[in-house]
C-alpha atoms as a PDB file:
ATOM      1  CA  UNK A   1      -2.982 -14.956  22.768  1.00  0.00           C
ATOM      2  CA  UNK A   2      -2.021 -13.055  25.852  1.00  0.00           C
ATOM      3  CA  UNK A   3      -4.444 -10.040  27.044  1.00  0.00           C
ATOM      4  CA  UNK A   4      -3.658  -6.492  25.770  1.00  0.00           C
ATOM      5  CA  UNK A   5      -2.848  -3.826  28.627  1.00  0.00           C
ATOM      6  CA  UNK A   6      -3.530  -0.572  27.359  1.00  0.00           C
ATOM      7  CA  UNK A   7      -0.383   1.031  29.429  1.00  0.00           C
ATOM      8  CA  UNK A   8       2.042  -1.418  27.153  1.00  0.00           C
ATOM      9  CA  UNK A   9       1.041   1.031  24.685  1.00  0.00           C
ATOM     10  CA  UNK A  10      -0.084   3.938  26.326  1.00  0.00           C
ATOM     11  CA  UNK A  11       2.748   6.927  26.156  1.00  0.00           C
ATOM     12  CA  UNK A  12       3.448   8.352  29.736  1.00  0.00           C
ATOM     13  CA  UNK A  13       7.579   9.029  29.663  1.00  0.00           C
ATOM     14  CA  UNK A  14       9.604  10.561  26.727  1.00  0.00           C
ATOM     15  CA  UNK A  15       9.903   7.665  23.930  1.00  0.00           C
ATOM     16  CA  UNK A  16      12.039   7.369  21.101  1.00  0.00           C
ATOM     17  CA  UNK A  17      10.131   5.978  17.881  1.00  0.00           C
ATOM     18  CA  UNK A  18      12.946   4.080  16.425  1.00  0.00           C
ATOM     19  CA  UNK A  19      13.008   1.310  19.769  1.00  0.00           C
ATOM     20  CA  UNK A  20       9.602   0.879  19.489  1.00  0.00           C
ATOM     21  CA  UNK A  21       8.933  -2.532  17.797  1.00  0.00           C
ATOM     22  CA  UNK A  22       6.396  -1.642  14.981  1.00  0.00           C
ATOM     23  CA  UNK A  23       5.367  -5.532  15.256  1.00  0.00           C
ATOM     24  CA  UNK A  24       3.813  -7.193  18.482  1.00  0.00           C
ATOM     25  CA  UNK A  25       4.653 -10.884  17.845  1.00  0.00           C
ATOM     26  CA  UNK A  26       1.594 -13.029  19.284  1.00  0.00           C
ATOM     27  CA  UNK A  27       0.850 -16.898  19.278  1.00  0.00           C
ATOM     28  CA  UNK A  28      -2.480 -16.600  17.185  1.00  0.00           C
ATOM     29  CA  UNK A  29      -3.529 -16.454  13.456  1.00  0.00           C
ATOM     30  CA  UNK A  30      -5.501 -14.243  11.531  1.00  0.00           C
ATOM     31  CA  UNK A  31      -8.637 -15.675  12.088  1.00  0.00           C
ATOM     32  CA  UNK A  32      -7.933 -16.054  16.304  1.00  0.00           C
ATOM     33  CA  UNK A  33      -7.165 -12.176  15.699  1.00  0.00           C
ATOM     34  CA  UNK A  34     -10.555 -11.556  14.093  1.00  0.00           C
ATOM     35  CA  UNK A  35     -12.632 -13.105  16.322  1.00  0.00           C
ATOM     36  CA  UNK A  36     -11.284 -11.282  19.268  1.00  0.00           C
ATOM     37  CA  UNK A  37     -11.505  -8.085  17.545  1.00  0.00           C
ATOM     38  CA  UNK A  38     -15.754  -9.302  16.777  1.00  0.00           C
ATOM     39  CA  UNK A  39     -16.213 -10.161  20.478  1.00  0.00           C
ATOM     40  CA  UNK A  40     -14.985  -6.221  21.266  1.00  0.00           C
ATOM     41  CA  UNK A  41     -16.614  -4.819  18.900  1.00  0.00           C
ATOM     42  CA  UNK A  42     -20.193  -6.184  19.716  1.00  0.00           C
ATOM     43  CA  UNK A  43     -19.130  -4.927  23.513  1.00  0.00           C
ATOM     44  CA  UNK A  44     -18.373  -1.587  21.879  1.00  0.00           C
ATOM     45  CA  UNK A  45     -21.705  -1.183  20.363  1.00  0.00           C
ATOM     46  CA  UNK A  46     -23.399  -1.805  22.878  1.00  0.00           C
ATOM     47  CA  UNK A  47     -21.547   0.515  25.194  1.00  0.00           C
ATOM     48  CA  UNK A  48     -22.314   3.540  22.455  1.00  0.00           C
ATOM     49  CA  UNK A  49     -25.966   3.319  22.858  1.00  0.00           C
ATOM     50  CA  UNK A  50     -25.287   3.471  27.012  1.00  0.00           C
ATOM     51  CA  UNK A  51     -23.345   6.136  26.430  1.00  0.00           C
ATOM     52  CA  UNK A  52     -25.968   7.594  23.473  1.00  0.00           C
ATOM     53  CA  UNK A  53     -28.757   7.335  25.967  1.00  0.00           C
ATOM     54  CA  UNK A  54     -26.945   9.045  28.916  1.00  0.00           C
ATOM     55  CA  UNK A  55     -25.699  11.778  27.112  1.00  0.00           C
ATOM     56  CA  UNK A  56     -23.065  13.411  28.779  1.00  0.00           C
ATOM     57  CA  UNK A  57     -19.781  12.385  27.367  1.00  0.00           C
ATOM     58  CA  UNK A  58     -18.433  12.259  23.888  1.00  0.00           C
ATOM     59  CA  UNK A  59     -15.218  10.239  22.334  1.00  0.00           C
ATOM     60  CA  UNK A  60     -12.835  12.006  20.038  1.00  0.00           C
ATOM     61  CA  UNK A  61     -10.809   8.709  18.585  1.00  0.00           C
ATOM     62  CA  UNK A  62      -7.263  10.284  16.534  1.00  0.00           C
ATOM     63  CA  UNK A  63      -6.137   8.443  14.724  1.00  0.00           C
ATOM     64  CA  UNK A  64      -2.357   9.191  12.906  1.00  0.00           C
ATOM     65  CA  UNK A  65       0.285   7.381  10.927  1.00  0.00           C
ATOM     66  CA  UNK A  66       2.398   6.964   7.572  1.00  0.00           C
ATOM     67  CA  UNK A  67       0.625   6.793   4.129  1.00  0.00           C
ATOM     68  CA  UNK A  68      -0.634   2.801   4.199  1.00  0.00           C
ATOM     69  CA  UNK A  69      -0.263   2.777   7.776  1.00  0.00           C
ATOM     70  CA  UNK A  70      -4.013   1.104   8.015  1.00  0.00           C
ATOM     71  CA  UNK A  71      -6.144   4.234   9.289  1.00  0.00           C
ATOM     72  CA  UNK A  72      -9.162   3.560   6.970  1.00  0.00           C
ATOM     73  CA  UNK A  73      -9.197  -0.232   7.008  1.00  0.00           C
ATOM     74  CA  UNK A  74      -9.377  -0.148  11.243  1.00  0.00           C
ATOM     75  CA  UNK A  75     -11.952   2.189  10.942  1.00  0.00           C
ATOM     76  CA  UNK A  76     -13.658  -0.377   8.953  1.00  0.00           C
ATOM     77  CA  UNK A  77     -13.318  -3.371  11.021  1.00  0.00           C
ATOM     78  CA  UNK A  78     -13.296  -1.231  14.258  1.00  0.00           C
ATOM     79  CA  UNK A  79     -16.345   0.125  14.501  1.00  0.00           C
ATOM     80  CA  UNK A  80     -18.696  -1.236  11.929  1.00  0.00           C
ATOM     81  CA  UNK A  81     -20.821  -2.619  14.746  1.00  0.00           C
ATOM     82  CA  UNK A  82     -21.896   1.041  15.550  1.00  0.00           C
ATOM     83  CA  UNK A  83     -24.877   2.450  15.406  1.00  0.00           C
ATOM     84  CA  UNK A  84     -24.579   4.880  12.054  1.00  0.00           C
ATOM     85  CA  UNK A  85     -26.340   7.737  14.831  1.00  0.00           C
ATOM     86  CA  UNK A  86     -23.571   7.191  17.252  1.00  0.00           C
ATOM     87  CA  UNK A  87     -20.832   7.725  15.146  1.00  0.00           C
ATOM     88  CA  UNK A  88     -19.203   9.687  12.606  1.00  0.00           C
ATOM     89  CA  UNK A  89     -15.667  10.092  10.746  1.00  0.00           C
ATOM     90  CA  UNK A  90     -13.645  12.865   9.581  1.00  0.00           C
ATOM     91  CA  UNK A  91     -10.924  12.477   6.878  1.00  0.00           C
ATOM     92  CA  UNK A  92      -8.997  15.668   7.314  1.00  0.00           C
ATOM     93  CA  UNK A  93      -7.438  16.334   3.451  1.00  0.00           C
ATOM     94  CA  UNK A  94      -5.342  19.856   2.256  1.00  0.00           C
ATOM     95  CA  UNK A  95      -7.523  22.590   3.431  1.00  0.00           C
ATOM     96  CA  UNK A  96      -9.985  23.842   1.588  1.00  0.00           C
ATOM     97  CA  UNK A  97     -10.754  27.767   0.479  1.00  0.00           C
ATOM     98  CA  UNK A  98     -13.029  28.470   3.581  1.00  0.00           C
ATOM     99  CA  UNK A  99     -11.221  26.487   6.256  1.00  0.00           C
ATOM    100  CA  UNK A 100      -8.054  28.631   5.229  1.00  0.00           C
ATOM    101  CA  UNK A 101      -9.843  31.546   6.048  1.00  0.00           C
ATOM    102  CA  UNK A 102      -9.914  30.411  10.103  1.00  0.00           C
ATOM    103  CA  UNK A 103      -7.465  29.632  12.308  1.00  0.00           C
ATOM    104  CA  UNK A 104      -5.909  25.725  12.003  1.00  0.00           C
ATOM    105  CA  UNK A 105      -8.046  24.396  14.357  1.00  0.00           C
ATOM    106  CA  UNK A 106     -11.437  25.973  12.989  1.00  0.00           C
ATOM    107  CA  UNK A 107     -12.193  22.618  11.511  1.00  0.00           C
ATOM    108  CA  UNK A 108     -11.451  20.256  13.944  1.00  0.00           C
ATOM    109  CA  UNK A 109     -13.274  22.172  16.497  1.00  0.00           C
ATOM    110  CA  UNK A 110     -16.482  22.004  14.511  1.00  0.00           C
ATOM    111  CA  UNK A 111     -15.835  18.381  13.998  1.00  0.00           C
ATOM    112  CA  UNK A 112     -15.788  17.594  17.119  1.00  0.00           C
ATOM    113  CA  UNK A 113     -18.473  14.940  18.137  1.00  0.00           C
ATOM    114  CA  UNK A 114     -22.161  15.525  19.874  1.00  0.00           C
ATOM    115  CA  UNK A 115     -22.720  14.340  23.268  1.00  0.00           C
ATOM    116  CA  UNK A 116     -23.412  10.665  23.177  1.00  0.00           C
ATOM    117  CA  UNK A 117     -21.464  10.110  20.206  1.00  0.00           C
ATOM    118  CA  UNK A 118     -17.789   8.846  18.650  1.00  0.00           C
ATOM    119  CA  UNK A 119     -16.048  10.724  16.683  1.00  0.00           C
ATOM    120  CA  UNK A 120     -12.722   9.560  14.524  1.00  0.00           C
ATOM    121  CA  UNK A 121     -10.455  11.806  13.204  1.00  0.00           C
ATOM    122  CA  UNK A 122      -8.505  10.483  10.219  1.00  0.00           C
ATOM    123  CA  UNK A 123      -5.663  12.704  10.153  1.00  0.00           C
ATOM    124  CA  UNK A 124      -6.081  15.223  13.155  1.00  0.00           C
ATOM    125  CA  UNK A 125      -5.220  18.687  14.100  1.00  0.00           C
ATOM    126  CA  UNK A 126      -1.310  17.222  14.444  1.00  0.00           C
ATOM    127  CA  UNK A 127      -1.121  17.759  10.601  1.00  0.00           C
ATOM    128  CA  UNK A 128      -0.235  21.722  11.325  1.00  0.00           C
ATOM    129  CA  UNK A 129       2.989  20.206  13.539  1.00  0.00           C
ATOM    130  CA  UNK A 130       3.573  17.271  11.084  1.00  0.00           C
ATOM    131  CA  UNK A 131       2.754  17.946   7.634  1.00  0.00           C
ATOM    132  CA  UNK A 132       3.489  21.650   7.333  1.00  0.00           C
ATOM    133  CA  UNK A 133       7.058  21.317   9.218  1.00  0.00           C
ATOM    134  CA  UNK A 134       7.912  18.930   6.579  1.00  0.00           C
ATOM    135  CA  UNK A 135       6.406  20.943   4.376  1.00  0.00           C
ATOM    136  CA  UNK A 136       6.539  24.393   5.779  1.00  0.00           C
ATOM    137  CA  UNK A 137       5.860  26.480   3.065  1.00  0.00           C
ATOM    138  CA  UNK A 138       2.247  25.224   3.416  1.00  0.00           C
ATOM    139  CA  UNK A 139       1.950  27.352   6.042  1.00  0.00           C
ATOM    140  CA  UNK A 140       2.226  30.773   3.937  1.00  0.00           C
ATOM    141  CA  UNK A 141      -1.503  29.898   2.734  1.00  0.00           C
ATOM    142  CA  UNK A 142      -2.760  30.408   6.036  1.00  0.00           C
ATOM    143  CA  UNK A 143      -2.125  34.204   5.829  1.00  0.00           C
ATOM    144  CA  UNK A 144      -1.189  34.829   9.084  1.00  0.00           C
ATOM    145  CA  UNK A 145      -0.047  38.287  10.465  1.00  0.00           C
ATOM    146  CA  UNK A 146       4.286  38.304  10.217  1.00  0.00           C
ATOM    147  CA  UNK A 147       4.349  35.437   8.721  1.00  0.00           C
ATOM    148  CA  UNK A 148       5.332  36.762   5.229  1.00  0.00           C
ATOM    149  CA  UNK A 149       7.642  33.714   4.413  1.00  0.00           C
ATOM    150  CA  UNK A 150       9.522  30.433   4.862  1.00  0.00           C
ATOM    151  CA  UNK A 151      12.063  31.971   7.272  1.00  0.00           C
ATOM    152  CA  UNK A 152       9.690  33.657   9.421  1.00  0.00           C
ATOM    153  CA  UNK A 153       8.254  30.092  10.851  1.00  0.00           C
ATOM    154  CA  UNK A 154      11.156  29.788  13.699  1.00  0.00           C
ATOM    155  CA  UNK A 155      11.021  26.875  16.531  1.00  0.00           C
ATOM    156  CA  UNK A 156       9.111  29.237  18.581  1.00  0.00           C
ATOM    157  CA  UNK A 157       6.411  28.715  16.137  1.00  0.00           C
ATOM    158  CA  UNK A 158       6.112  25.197  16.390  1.00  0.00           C
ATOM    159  CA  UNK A 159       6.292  25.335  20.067  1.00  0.00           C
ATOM    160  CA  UNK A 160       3.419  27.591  20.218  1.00  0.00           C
ATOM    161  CA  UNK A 161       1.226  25.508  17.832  1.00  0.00           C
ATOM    162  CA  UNK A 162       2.260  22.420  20.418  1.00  0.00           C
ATOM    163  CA  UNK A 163       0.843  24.571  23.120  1.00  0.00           C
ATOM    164  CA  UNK A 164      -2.475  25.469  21.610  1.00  0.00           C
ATOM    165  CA  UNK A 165      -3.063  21.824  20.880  1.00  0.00           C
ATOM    166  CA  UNK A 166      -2.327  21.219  24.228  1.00  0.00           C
ATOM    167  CA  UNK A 167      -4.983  23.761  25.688  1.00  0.00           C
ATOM    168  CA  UNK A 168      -7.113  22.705  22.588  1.00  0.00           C
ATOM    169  CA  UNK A 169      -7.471  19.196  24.008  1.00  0.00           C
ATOM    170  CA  UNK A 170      -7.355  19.978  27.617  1.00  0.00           C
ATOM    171  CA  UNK A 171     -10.477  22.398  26.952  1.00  0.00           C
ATOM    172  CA  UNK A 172     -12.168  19.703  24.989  1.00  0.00           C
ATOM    173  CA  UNK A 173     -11.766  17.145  27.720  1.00  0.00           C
ATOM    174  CA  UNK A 174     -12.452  19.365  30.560  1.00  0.00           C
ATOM    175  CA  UNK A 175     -16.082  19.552  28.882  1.00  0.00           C
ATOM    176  CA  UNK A 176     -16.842  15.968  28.215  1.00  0.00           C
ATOM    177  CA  UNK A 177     -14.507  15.262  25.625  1.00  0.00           C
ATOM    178  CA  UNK A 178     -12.813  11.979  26.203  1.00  0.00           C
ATOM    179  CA  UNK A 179      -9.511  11.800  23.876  1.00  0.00           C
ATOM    180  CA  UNK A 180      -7.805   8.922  23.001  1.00  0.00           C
ATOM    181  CA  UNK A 181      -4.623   9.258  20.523  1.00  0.00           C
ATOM    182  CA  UNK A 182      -3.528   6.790  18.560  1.00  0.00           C
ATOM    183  CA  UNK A 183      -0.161   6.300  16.354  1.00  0.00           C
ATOM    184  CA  UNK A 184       0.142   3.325  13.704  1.00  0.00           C
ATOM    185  CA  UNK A 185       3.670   2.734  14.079  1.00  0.00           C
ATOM    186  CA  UNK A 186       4.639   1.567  10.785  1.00  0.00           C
ATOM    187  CA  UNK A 187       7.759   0.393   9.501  1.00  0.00           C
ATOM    188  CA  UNK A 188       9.065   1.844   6.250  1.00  0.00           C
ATOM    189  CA  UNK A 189      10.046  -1.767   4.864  1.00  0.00           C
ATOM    190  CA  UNK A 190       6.479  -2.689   5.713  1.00  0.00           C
ATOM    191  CA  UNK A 191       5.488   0.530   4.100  1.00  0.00           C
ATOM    192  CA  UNK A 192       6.998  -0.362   0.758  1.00  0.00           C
ATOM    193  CA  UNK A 193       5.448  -3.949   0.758  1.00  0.00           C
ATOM    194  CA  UNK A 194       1.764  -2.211   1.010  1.00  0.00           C
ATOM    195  CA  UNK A 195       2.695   0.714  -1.506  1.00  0.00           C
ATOM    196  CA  UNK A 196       4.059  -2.055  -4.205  1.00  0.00           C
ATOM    197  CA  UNK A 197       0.957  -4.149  -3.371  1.00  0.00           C
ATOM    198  CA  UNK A 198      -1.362  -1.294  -4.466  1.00  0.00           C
ATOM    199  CA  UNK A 199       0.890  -1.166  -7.865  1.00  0.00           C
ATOM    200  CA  UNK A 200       0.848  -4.977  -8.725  1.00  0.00           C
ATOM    201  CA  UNK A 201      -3.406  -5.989  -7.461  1.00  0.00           C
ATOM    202  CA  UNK A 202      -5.464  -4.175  -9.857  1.00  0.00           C
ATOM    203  CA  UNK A 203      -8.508  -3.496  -7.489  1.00  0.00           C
ATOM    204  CA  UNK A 204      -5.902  -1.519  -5.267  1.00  0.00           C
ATOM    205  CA  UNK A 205      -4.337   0.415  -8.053  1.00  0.00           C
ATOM    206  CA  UNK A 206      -6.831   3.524  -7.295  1.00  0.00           C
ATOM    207  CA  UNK A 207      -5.075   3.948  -3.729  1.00  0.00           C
ATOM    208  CA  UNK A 208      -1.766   4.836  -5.141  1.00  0.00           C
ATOM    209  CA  UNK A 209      -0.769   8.201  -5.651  1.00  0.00           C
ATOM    210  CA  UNK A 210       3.008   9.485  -6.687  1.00  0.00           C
ATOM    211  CA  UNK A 211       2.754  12.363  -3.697  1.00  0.00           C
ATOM    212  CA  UNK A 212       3.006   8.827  -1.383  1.00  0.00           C
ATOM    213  CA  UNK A 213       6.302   8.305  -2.591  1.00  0.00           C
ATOM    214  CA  UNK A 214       7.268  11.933  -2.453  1.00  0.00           C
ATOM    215  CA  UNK A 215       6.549  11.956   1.106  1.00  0.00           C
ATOM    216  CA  UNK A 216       8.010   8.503   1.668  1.00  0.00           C
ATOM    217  CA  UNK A 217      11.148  10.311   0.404  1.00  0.00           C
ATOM    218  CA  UNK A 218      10.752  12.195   4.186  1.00  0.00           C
ATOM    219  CA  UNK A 219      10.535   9.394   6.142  1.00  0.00           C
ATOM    220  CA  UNK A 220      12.961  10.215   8.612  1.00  0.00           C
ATOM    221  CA  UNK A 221      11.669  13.850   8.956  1.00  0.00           C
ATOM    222  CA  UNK A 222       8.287  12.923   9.859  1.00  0.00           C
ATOM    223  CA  UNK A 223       9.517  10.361  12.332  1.00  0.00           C
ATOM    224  CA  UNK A 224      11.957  12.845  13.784  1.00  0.00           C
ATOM    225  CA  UNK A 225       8.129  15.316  14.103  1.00  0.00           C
ATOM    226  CA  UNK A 226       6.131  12.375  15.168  1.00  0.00           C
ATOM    227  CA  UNK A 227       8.168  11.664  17.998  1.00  0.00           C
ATOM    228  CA  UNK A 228       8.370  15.508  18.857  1.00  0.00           C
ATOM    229  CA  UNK A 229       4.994  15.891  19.164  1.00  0.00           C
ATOM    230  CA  UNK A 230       3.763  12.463  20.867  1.00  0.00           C
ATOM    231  CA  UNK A 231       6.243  13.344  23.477  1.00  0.00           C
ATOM    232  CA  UNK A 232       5.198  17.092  23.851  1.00  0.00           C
ATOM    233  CA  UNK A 233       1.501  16.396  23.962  1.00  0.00           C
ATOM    234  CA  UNK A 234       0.612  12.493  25.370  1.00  0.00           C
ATOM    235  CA  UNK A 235      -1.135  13.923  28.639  1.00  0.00           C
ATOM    236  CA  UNK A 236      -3.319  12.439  31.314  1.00  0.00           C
ATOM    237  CA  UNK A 237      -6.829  13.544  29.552  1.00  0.00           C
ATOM    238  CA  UNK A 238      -5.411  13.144  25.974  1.00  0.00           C
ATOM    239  CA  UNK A 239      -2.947  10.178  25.790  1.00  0.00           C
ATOM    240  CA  UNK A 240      -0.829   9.082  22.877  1.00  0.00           C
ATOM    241  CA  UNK A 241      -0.718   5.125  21.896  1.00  0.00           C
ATOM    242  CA  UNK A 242       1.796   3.743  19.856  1.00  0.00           C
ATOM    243  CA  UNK A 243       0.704   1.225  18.368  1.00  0.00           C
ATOM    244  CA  UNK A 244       2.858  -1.467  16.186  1.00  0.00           C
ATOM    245  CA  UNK A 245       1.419  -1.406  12.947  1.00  0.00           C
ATOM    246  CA  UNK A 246       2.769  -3.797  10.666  1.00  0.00           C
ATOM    247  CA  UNK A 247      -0.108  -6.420  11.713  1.00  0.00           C
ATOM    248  CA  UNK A 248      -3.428  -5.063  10.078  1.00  0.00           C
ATOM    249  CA  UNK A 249      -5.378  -7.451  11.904  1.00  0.00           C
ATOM    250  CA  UNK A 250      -3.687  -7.414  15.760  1.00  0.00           C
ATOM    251  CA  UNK A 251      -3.444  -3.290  14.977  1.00  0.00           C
ATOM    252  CA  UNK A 252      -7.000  -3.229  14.907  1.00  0.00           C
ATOM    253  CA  UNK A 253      -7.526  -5.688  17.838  1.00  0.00           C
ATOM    254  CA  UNK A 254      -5.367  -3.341  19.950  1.00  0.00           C
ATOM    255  CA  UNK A 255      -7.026  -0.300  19.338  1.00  0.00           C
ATOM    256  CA  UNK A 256     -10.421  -1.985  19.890  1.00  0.00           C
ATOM    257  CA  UNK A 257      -9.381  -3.539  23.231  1.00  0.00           C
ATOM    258  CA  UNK A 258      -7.652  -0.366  24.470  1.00  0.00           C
ATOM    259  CA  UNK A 259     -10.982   1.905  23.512  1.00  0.00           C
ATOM    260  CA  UNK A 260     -12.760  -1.306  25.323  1.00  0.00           C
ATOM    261  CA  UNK A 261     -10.742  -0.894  28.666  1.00  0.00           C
ATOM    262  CA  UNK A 262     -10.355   2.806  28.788  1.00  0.00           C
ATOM    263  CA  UNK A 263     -14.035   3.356  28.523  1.00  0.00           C
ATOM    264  CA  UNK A 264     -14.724   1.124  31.400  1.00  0.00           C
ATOM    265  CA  UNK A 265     -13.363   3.603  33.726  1.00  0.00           C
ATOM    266  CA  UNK A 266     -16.371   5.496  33.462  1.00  0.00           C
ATOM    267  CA  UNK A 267     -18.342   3.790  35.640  1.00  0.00           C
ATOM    268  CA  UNK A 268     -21.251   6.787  35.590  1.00  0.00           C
ATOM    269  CA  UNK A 269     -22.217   6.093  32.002  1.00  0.00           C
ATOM    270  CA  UNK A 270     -24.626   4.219  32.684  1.00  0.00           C
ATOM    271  CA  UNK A 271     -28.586   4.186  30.925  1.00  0.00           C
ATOM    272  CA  UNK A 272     -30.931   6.525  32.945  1.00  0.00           C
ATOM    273  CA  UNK A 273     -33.310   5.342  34.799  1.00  0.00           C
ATOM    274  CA  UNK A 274     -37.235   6.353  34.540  1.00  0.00           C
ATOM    275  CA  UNK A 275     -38.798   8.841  36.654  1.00  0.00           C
ATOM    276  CA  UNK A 276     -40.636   7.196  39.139  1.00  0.00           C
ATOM    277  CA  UNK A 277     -43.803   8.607  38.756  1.00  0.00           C
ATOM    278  CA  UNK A 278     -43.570   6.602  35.436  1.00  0.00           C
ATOM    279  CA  UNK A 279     -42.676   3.535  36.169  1.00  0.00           C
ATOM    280  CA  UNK A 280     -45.582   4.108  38.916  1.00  0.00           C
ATOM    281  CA  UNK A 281     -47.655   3.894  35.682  1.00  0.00           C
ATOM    282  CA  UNK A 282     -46.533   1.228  33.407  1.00  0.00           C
ATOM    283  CA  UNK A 283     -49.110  -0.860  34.133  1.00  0.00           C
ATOM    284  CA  UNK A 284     -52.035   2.136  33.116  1.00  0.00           C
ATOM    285  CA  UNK A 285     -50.015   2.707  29.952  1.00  0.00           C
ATOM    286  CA  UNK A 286     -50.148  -1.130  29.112  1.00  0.00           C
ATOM    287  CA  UNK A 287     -54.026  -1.158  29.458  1.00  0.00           C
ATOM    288  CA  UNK A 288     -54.389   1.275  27.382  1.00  0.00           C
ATOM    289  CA  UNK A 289     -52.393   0.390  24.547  1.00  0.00           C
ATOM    290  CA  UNK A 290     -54.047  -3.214  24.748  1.00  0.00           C
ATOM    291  CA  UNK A 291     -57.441  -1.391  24.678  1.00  0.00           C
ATOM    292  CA  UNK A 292     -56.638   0.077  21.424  1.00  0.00           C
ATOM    293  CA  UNK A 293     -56.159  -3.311  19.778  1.00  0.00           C
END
């Protein structure tokens, strides 16, 4: 299986969703797939206790896509190596009663990981330019000053929530934050074949819901927003990935591999060393711990 380059998939000119292949076709099986994804993953843990120990960065992992699009099962297989300390995952749902009462990004913001630690947002702060253009009435529960109803949420609207997630990540990053943004590119035919899956295998039946064919019913809107907003916001600091999703296992592979080689260009996270006087030491602290045995 050929090596994954992170700028195959990495998003740094205006793209257009629908040429995208949402399958990367690869010489090697499932279980060639799986080991490969193992051998990253054990390099990945041990790279989040370097980074735990040193202290000074933090990773904010997005993570967006279609209904069935394989967010929770790469989370699974991704990082299940981790130390629980070093990392923790948001699944952002319908706002609740107290998040409504902040601004949109409220609850990402105090989401947002320690230093030393990973952070994955399942479903991200790009739900207030996805979701609720689809769906814009949704917006009307924020309360916001003149925005009394549908027809008061122009394009200028939308361009300004682009901005402030823009200036959002760009704050984040500029204090540690390192962003990496990733889209499961799935295909809709693919989409069905997962959503009639979770109908006909019984230990899958709790997955389905009837919204996910309500929204499947958008499809073409929500591409049309996806590709808006990838192009709009993949930046330097907070790069978008597309990445083809129709391949559970080489999805997860890729994402692995890409966190993998984007994290090695931090070549100062590294553990820290022991003061001197210390180390002068060691030898004094060894006695007397012996002594007390």
């Amino acid at each position: 299986m050929k090596s994954i380059d992170p700028n195959d998939f990495k998003v740094v000119q205006k793209i257009r969703l629908a040429k995208i292949p949402t399958l990367l076709k690869v010489k090697a099986d499932d279980e060639e797939k799986e080991e490969k994804l193992d051998k990253v993953q054990a390099k990945l843990s041990d790279f989040q206790d370097v980074m735990y120990a040193h202290n000074k960065y933090s990773v904010l992992i997005c993570l967006q896509g279609m209904d069935t699009s394989g967010k929770d099962s790469l989370i699974r297989e991704v990082f299940k190596e981790f130390n629980p300390r070093g990392v923790v995952v948001h699944s952002f749902k319908t706002p609740n009663s107290n998040e409504l009462e902040h601004d949109y990004l409220w609850r990402h913001y105090i989401a947002l990981p320690e230093k030393g630690k990973f952070a994955i947002f399942n479903r991200t702060h790009y739900e207030n330019v996805l979701v609720t253009r689809v769906h814009p009435e949704y917006v009307l529960n924020e309360n916001l000053p003149e925005i009394n109803s549908v027809e008061d949420i122009t394009p200028a609207f939308w361009e300004k929530r682009i901005e402030q997630i823009n200036n959002f990540e760009k704050h984040i990053a500029a204090n540690g934050t390192i962003v990496m943004k990733f889209y499961m590119h799935l295909s809709k035919e693919e989409q069905r074949q997962r959503l009639l899956r979770r109908l006909e295998e019984g230990k899958h039946n709790w997955k389905f819901s009837p919204g996910d064919l309500k929204e499947r019913g958008h499809w073409d809107e929500y591409q049309q927003y996806y590709e808006e907003a990838i192009n709009k916001t993949s930046t330097e600091h907070a790069p978008w990935y597309i990445i083809p999703a129709d391949d559970k296992e080489m999805s997860r592979y890729i994402v692995a591999k890409i966190i993998w080689e984007e994290m090695q260009k931090y070549t100062d996270i590294k553990e820290p060393e022991l003061d001197d006087k210390i180390k002068a030491n060691f030898e004094d602290y060894k006695e007397q711990l012996k002594k007390e045995s």
